[in-house]
Protein backbone atom coordinates (compact mmCIF):
# COMPACT_ATOMS: atom_id res chain seq x y z
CA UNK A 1 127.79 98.65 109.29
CA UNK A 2 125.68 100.55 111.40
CA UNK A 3 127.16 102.24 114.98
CA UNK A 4 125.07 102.77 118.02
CA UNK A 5 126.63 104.57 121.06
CA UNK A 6 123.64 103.96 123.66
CA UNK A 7 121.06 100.99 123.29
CA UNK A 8 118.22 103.35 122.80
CA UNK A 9 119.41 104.06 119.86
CA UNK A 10 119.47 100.63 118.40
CA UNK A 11 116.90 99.53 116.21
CA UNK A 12 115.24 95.71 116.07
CA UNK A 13 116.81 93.21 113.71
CA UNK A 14 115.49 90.57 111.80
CA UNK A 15 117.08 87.20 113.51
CA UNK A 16 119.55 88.49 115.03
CA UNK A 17 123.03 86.64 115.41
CA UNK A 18 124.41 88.31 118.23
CA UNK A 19 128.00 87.85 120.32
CA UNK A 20 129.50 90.29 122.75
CA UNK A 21 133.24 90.77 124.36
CA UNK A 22 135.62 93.52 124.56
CA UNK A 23 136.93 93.24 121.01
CA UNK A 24 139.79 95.06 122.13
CA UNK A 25 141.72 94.37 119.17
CA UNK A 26 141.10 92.49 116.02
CA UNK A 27 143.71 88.96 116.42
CA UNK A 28 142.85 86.19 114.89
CA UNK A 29 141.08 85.24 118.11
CA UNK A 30 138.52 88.36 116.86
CA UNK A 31 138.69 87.38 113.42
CA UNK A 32 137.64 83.78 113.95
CA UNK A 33 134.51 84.77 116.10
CA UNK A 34 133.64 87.44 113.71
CA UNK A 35 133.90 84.86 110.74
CA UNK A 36 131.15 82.59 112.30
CA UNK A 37 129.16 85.14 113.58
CA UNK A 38 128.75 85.76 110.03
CA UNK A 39 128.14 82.30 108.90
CA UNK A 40 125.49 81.69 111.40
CA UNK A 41 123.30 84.92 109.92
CA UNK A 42 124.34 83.81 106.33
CA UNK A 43 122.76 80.20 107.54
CA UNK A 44 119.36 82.29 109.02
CA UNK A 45 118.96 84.44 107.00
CA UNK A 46 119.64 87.24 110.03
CA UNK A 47 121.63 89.88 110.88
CA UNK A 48 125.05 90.01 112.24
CA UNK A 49 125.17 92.22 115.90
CA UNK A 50 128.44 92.86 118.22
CA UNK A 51 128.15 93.93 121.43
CA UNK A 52 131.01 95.85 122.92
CA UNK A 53 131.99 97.57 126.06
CA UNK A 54 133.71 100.84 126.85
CA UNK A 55 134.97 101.74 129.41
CA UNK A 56 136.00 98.31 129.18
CA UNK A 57 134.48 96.32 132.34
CA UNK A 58 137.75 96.19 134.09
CA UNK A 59 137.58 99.57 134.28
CA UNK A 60 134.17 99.39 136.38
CA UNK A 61 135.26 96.55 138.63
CA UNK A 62 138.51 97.91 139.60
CA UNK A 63 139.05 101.42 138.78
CA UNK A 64 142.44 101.37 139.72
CA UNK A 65 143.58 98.86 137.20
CA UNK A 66 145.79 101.02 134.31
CA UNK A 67 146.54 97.47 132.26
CA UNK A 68 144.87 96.47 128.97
């Protein structure tokens, strides 16, 4: 597993399989989408990429909100 902390950073894959969210946790809600994310590269031969947001956007659209 590679991490990348800023998009410049991030190198091209080859067909790429790509979701994004706030993962903010790993439920079985995660799990699940993580599972076929996987199957759909295994299927094209490509590469698995998550896309994931801190601060998470709440946190931009209404700075005053504390909840997660």
């Amino acid at each position: 597993m590679k991490i990348y902390y800023q998009i410049d950073d991030f190198t091209p894959v080859k067909n790429a399989v790509v979701t994004s969210g706030t993962f903010d946790g790993v439920h079985q809600g995660h799990q699940k989408i993580l599972a076929r994310l996987r199957e759909a590269a295994q299927r094209t031969l490509g590469e698995t990429v998550v896309i994931t947001y801190w601060p998470h956007p709440r946190f931009i659209l209404n700075p005053g909100d504390t909840s997660l």
